[in-house]
PDB file of N, CA and C in Angstrom:
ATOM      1  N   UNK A   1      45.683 -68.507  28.325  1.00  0.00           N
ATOM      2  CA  UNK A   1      44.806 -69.350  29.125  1.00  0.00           C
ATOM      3  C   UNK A   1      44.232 -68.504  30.253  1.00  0.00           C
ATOM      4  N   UNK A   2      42.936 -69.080  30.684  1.00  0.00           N
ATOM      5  CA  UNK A   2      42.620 -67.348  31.776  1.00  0.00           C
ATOM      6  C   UNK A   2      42.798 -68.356  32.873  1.00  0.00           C
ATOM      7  N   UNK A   3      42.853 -67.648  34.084  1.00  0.00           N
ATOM      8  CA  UNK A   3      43.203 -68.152  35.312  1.00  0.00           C
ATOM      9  C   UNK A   3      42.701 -69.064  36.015  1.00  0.00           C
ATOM     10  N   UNK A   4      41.501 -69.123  35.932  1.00  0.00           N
ATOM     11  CA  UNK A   4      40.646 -70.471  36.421  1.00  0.00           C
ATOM     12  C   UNK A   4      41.100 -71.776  35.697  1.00  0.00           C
ATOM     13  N   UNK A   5      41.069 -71.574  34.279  1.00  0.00           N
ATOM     14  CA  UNK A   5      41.495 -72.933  33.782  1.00  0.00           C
ATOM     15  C   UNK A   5      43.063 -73.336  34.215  1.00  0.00           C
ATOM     16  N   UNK A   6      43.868 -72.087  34.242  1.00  0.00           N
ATOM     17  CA  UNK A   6      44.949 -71.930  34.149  1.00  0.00           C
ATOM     18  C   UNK A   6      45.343 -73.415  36.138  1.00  0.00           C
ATOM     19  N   UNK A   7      44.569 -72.447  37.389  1.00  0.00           N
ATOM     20  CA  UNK A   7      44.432 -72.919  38.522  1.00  0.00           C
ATOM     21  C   UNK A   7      44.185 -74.592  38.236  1.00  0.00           C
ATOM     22  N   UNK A   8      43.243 -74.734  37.397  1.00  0.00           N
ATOM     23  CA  UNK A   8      43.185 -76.243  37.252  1.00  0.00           C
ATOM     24  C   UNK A   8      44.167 -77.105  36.977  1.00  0.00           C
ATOM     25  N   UNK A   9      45.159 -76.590  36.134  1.00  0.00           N
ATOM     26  CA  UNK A   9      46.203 -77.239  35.733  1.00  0.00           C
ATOM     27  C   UNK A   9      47.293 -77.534  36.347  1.00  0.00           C
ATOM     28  N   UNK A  10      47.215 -76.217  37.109  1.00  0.00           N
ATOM     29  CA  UNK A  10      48.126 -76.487  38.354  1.00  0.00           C
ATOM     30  C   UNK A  10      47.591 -78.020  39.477  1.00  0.00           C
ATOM     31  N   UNK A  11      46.612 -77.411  39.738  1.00  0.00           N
ATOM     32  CA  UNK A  11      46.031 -78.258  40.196  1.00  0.00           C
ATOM     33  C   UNK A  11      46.065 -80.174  39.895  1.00  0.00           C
ATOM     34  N   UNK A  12      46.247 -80.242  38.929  1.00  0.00           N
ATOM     35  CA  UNK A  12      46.056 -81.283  38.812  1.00  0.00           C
ATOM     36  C   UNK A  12      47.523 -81.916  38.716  1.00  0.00           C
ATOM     37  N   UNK A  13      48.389 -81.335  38.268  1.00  0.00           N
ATOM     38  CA  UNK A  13      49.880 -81.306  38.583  1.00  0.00           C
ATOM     39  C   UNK A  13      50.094 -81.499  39.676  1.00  0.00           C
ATOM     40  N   UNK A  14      50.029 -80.944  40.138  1.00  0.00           N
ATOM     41  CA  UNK A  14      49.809 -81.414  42.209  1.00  0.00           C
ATOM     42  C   UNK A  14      49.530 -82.300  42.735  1.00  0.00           C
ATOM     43  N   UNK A  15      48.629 -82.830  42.152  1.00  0.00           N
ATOM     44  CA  UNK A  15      48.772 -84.478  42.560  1.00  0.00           C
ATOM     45  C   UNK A  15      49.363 -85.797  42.598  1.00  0.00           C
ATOM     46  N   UNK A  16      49.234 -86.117  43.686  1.00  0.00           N
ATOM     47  CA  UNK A  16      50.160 -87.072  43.737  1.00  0.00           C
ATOM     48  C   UNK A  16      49.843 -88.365  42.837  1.00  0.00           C
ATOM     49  N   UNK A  17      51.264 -89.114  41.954  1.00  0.00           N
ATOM     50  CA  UNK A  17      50.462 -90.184  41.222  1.00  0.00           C
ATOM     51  C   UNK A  17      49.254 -90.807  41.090  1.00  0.00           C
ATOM     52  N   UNK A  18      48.793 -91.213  42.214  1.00  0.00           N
ATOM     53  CA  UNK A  18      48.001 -92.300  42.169  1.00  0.00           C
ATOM     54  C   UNK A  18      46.651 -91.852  42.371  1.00  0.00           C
ATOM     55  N   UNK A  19      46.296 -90.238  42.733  1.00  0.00           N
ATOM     56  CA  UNK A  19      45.430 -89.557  42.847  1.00  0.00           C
ATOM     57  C   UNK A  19      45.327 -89.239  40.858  1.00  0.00           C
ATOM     58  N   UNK A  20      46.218 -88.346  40.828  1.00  0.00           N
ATOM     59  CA  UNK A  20      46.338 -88.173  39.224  1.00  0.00           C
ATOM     60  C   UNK A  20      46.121 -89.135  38.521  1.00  0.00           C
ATOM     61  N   UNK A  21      46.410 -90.399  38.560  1.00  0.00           N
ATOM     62  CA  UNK A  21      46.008 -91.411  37.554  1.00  0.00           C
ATOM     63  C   UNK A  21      44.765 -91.421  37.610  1.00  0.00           C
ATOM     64  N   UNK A  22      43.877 -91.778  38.924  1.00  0.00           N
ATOM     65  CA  UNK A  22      42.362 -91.768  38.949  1.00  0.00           C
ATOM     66  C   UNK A  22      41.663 -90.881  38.493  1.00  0.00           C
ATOM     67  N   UNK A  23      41.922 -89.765  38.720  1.00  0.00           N
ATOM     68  CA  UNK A  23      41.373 -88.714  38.153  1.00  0.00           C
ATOM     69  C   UNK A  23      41.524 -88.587  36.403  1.00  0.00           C
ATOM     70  N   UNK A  24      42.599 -88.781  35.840  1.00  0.00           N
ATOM     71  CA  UNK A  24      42.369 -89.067  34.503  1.00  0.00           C
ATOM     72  C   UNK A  24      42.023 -89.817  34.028  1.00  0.00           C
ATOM     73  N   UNK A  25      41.591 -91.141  34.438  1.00  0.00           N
ATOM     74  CA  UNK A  25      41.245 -92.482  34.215  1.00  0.00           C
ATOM     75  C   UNK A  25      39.467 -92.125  34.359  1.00  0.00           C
ATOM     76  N   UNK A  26      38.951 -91.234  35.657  1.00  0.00           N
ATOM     77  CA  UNK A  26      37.687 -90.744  35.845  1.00  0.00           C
ATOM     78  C   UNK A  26      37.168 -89.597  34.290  1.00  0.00           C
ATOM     79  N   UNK A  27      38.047 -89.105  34.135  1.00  0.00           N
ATOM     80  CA  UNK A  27      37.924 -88.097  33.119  1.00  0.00           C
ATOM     81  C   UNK A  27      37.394 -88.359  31.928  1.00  0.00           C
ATOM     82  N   UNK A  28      38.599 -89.490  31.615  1.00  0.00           N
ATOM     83  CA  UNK A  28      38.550 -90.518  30.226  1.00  0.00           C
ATOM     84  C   UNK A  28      37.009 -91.004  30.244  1.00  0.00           C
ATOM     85  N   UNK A  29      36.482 -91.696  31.172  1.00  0.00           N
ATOM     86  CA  UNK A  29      34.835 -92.460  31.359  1.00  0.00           C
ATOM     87  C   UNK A  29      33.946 -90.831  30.856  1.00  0.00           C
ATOM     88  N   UNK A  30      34.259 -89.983  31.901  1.00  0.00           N
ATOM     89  CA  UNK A  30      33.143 -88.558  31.877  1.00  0.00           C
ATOM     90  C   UNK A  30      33.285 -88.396  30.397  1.00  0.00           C
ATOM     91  N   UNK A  31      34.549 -87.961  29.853  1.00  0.00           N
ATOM     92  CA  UNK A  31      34.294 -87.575  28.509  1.00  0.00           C
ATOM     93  C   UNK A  31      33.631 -88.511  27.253  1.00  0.00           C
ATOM     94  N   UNK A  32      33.560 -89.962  28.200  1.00  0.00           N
ATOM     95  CA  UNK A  32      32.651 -90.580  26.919  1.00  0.00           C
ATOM     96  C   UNK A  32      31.148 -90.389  26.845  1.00  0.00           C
ATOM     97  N   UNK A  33      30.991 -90.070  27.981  1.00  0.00           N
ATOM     98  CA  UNK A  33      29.306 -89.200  28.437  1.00  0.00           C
ATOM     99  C   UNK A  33      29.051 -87.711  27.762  1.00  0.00           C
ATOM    100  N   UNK A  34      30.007 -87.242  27.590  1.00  0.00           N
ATOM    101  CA  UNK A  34      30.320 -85.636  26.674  1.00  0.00           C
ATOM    102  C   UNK A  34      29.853 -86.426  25.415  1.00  0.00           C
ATOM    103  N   UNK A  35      30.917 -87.073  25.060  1.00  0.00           N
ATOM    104  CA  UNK A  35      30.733 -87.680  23.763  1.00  0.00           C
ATOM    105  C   UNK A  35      28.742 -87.759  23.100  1.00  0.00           C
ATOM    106  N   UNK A  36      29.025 -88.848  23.730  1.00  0.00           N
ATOM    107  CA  UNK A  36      26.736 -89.135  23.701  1.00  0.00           C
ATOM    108  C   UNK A  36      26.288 -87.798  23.557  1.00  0.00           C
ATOM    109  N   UNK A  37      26.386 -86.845  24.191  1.00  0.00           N
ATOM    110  CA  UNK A  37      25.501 -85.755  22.946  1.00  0.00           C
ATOM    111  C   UNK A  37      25.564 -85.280  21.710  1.00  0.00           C
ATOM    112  N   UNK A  38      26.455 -85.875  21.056  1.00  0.00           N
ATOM    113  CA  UNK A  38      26.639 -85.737  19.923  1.00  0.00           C
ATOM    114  C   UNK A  38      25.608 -86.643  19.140  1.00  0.00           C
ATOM    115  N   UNK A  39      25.190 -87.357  19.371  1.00  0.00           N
ATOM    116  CA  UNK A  39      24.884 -88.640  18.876  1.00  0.00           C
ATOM    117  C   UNK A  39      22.794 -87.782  19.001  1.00  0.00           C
ATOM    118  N   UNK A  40      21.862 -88.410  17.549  1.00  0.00           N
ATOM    119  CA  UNK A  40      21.052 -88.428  17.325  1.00  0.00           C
ATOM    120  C   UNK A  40      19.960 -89.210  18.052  1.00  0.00           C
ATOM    121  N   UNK A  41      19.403 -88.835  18.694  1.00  0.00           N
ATOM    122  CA  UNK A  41      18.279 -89.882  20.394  1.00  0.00           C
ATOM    123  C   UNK A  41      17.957 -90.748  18.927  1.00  0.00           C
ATOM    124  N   UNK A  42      17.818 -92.231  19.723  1.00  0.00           N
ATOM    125  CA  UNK A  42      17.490 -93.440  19.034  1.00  0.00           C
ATOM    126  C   UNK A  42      17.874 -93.360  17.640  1.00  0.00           C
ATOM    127  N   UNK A  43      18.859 -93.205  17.382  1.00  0.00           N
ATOM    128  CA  UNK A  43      19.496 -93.026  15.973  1.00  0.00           C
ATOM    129  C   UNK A  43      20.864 -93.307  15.994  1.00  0.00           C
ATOM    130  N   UNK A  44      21.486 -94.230  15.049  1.00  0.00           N
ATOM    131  CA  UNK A  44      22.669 -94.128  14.915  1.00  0.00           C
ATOM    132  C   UNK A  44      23.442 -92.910  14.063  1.00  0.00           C
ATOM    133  N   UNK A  45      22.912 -92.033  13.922  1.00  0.00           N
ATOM    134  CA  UNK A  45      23.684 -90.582  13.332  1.00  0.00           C
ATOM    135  C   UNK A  45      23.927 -89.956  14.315  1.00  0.00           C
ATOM    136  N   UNK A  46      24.840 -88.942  13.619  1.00  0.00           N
ATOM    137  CA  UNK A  46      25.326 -87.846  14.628  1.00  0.00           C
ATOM    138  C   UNK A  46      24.555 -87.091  14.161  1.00  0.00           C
ATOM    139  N   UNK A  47      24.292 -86.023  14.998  1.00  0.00           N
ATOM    140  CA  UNK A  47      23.636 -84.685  15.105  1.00  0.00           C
ATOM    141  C   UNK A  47      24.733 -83.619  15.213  1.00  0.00           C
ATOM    142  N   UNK A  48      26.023 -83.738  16.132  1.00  0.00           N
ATOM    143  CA  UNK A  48      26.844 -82.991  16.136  1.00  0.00           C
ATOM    144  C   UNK A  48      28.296 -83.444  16.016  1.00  0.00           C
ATOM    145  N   UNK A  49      29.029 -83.786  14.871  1.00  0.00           N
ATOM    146  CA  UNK A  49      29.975 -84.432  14.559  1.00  0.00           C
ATOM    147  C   UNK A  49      31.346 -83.375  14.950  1.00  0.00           C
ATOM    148  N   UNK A  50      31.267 -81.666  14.944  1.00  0.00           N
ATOM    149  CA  UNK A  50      31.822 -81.296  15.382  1.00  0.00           C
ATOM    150  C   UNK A  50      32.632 -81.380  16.986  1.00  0.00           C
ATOM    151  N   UNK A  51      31.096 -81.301  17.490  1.00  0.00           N
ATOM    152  CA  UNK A  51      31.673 -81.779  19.054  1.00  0.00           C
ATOM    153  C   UNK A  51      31.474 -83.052  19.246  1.00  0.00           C
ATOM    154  N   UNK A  52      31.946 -83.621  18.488  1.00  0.00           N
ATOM    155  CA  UNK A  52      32.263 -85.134  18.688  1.00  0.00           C
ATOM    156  C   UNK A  52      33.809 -85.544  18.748  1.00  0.00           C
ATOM    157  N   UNK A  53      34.013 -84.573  17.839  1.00  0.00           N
ATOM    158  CA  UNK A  53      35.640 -84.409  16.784  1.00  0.00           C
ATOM    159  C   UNK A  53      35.932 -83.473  18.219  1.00  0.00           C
ATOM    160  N   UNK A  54      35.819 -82.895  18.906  1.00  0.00           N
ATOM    161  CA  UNK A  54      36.792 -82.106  19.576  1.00  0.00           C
ATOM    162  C   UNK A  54      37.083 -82.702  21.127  1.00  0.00           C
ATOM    163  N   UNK A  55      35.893 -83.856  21.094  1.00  0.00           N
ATOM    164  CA  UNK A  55      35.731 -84.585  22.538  1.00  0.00           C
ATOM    165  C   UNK A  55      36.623 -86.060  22.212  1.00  0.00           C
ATOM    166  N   UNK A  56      36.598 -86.571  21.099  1.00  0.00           N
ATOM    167  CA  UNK A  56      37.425 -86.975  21.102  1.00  0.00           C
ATOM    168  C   UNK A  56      39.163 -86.485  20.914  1.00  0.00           C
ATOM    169  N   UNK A  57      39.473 -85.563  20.415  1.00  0.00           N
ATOM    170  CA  UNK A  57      40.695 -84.785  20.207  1.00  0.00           C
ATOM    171  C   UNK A  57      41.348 -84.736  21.971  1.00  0.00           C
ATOM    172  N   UNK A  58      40.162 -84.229  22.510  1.00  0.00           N
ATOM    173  CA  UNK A  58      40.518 -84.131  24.216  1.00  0.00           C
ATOM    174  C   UNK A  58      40.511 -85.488  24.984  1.00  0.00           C
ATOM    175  N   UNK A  59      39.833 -86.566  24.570  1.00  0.00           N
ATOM    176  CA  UNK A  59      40.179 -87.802  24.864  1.00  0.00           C
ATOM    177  C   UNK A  59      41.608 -88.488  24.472  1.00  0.00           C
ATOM    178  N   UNK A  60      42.241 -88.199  23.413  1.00  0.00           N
ATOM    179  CA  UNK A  60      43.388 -88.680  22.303  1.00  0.00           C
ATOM    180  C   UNK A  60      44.298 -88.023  23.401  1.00  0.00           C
ATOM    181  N   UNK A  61      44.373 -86.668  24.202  1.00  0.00           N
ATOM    182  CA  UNK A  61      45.592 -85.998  25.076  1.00  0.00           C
ATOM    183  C   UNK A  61      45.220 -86.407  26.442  1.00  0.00           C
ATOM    184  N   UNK A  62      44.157 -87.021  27.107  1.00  0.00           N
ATOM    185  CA  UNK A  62      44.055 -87.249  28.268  1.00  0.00           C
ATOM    186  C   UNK A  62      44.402 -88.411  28.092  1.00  0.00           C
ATOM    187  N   UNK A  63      44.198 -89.209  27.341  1.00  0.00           N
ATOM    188  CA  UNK A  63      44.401 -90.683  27.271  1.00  0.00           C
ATOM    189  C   UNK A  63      45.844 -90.943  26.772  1.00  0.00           C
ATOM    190  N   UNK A  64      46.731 -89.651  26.364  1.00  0.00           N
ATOM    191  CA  UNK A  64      47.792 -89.704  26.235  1.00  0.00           C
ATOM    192  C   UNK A  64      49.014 -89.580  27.299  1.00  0.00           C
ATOM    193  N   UNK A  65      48.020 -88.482  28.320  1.00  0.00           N
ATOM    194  CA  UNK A  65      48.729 -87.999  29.581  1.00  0.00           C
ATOM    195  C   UNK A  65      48.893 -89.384  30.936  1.00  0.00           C
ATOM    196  N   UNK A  66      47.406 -90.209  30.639  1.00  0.00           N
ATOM    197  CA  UNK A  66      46.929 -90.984  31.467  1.00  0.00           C
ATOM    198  C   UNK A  66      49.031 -92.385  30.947  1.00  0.00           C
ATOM    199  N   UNK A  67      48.783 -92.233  30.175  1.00  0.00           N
ATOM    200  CA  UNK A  67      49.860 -93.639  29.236  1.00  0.00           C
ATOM    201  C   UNK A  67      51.108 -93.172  29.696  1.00  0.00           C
ATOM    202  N   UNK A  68      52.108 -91.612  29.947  1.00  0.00           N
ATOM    203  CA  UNK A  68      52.930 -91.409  29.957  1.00  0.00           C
ATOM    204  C   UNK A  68      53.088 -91.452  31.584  1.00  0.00           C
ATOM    205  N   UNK A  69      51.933 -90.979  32.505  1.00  0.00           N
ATOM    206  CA  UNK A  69      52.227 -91.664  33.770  1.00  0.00           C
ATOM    207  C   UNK A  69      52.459 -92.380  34.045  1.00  0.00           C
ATOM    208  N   UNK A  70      51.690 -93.398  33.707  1.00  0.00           N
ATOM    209  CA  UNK A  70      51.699 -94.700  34.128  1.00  0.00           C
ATOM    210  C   UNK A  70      52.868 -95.376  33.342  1.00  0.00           C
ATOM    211  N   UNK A  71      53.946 -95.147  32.323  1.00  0.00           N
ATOM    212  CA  UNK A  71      54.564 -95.197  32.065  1.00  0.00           C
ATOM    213  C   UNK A  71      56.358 -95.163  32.848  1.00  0.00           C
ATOM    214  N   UNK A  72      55.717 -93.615  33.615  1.00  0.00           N
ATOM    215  CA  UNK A  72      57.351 -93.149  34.229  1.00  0.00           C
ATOM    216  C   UNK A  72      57.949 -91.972  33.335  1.00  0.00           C
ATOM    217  N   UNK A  73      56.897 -91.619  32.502  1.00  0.00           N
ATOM    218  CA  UNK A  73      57.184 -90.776  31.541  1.00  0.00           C
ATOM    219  C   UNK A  73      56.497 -89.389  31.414  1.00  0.00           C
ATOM    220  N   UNK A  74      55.872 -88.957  32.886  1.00  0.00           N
ATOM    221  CA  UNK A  74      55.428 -87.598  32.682  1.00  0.00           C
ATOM    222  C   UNK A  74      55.586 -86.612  32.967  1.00  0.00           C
ATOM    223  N   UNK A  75      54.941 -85.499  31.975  1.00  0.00           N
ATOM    224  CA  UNK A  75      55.475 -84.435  31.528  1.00  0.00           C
ATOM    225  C   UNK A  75      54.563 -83.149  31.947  1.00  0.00           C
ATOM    226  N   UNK A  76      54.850 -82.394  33.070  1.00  0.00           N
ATOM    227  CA  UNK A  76      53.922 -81.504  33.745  1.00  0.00           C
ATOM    228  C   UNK A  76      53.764 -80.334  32.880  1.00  0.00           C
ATOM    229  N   UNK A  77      54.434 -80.257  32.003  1.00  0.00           N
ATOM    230  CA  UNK A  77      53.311 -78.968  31.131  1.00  0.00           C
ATOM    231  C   UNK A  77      52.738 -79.546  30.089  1.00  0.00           C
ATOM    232  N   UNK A  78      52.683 -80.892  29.796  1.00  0.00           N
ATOM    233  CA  UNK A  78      51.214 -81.394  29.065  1.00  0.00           C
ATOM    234  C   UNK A  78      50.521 -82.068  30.155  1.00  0.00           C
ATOM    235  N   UNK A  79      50.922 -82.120  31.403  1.00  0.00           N
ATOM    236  CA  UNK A  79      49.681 -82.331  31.908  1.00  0.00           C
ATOM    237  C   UNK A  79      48.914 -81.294  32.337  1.00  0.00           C
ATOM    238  N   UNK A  80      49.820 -80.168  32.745  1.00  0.00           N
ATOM    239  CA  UNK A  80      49.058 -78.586  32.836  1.00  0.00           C
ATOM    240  C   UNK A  80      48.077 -78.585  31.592  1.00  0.00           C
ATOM    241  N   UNK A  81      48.339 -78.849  30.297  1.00  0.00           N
ATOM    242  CA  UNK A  81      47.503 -78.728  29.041  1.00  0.00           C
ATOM    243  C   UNK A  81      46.285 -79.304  29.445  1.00  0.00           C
ATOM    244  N   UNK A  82      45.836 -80.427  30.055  1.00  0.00           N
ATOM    245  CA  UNK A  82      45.024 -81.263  29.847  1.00  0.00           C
ATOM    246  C   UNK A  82      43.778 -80.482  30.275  1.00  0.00           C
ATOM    247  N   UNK A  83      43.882 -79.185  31.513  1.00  0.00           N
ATOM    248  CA  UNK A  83      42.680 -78.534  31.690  1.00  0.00           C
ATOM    249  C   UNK A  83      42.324 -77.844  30.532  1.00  0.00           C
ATOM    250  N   UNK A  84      42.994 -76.477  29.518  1.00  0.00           N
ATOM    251  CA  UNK A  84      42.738 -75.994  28.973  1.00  0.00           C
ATOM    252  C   UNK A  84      41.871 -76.855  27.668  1.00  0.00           C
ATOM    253  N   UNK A  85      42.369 -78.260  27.269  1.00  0.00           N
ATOM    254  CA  UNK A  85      42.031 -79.243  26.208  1.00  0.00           C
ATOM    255  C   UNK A  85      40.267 -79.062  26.923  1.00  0.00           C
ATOM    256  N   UNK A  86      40.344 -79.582  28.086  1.00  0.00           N
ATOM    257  CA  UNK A  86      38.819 -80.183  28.278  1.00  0.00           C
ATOM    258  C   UNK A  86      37.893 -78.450  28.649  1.00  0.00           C
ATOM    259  N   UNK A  87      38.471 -77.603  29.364  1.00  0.00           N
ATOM    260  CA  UNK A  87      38.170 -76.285  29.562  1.00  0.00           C
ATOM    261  C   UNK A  87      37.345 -75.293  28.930  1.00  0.00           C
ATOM    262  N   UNK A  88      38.667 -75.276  27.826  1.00  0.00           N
ATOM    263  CA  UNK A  88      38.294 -74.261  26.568  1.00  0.00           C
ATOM    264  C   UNK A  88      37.880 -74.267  25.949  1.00  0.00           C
ATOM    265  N   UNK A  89      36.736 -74.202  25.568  1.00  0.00           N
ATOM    266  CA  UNK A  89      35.631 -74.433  23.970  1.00  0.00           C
ATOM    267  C   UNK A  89      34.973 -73.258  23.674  1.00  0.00           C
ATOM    268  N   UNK A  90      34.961 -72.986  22.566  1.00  0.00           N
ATOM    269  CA  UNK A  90      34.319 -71.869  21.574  1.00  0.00           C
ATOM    270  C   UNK A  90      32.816 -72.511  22.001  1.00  0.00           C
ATOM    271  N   UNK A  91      32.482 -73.643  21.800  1.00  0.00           N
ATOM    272  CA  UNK A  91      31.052 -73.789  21.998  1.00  0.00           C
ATOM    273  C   UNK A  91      30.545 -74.159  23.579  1.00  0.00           C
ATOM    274  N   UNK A  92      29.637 -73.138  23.324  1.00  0.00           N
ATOM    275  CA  UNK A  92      28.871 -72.778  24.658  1.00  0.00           C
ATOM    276  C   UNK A  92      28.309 -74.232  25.352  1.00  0.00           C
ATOM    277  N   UNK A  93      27.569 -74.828  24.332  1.00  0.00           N
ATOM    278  CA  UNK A  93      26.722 -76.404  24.637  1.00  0.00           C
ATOM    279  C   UNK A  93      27.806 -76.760  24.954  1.00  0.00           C
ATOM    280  N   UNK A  94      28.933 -77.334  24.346  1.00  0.00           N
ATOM    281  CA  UNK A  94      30.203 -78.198  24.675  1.00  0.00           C
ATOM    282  C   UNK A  94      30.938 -77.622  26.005  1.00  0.00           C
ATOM    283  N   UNK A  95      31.020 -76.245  26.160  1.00  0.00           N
ATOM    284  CA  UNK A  95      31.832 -75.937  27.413  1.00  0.00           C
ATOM    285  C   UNK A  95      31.392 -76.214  28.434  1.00  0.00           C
ATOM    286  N   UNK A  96      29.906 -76.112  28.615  1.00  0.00           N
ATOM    287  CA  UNK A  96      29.056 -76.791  29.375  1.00  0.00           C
ATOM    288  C   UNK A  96      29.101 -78.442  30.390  1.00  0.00           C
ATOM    289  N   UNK A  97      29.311 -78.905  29.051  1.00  0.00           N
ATOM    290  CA  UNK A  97      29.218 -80.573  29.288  1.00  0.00           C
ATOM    291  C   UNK A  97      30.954 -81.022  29.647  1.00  0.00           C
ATOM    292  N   UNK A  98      31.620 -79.960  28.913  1.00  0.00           N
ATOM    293  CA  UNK A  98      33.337 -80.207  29.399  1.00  0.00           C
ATOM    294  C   UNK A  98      33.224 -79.849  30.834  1.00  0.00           C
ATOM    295  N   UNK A  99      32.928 -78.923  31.419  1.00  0.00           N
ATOM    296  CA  UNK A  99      33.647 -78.380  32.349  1.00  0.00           C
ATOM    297  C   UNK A  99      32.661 -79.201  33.650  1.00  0.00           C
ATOM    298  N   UNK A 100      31.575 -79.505  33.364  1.00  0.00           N
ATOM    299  CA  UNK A 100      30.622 -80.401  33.970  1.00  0.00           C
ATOM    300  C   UNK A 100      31.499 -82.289  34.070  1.00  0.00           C
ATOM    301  N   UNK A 101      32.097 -82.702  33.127  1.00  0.00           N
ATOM    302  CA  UNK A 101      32.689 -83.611  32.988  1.00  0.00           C
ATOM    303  C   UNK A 101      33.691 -83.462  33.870  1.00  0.00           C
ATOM    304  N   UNK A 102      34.846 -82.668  33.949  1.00  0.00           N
ATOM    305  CA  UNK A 102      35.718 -82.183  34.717  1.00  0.00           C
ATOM    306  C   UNK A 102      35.781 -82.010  36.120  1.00  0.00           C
ATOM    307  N   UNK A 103      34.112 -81.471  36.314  1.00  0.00           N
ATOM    308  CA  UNK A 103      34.062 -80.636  37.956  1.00  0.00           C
ATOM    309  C   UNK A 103      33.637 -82.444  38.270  1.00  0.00           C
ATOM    310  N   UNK A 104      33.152 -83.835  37.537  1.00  0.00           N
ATOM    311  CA  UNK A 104      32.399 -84.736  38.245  1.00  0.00           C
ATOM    312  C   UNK A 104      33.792 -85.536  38.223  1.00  0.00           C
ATOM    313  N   UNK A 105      34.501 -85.727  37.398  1.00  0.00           N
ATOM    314  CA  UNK A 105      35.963 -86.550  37.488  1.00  0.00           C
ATOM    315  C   UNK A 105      36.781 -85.901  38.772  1.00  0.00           C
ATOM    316  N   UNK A 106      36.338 -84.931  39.075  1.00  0.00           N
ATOM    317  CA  UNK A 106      37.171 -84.057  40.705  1.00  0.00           C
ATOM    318  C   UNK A 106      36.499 -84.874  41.760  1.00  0.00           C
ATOM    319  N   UNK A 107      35.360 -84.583  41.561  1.00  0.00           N
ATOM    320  CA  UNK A 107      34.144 -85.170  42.539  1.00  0.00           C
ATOM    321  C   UNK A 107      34.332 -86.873  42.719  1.00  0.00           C
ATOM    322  N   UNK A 108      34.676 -87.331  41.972  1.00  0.00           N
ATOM    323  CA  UNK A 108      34.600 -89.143  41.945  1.00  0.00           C
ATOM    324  C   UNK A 108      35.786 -89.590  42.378  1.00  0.00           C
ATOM    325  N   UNK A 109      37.196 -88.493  41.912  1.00  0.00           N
ATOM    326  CA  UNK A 109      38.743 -89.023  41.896  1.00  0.00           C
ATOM    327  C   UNK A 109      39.342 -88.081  42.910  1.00  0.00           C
ATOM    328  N   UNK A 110      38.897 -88.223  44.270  1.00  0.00           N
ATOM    329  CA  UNK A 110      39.523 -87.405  45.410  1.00  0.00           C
ATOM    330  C   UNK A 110      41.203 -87.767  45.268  1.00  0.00           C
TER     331      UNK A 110
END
């Protein structure tokens, strides 16, 4: 993991519950806005089903991390994971709109 993403994870570990819940709860909404570019303008097709499949994959572990908090059940090195999930992408367009999703769920979930 390289260090910036790596800092995020820490980061977000660091927070205190109720900050951390918002912020993944903010995340969960941003990444359904990631999602929509996948999708064909005025069309119900996809155009990019790949990064559709990987925005949801990163929704399935944030929305997993978000359940085990709020639970009493969490686990700080999958929540460390949760930056690298939304972070790391082979695709340039997608890393874009991830890490843009990410920096606005910081911005909304002080």
């Amino acid at each position: 993991m390289n260090r910036a993403i790596d800092a995020e994870g820490r980061w977000l570990v660091s927070l205190e519950t109720h900050s951390k819940t918002l912020f993944l709860a903010t995340l969960m909404h941003e990444l359904t806005i990631v999602g929509r570019n996948s999708y064909r303008v005025r069309s119900e097709e996809l155009e990019k089903p790949l990064q559709l499949r990987k925005v949801n994959e990163t929704q399935h572990r944030v929305a997993a991390c978000l359940r085990q908090l709020l639970s009493g059940q969490a686990n700080e090195s999958f929540q460390e994971s949760i930056a690298a999930w939304v972070l790391e992408q082979q695709d340039t367009e997608l890393q874009g709109l991830m890490s843009y999703a990410w920096s606005n769920a910081k911005t909304k979930a002080p």
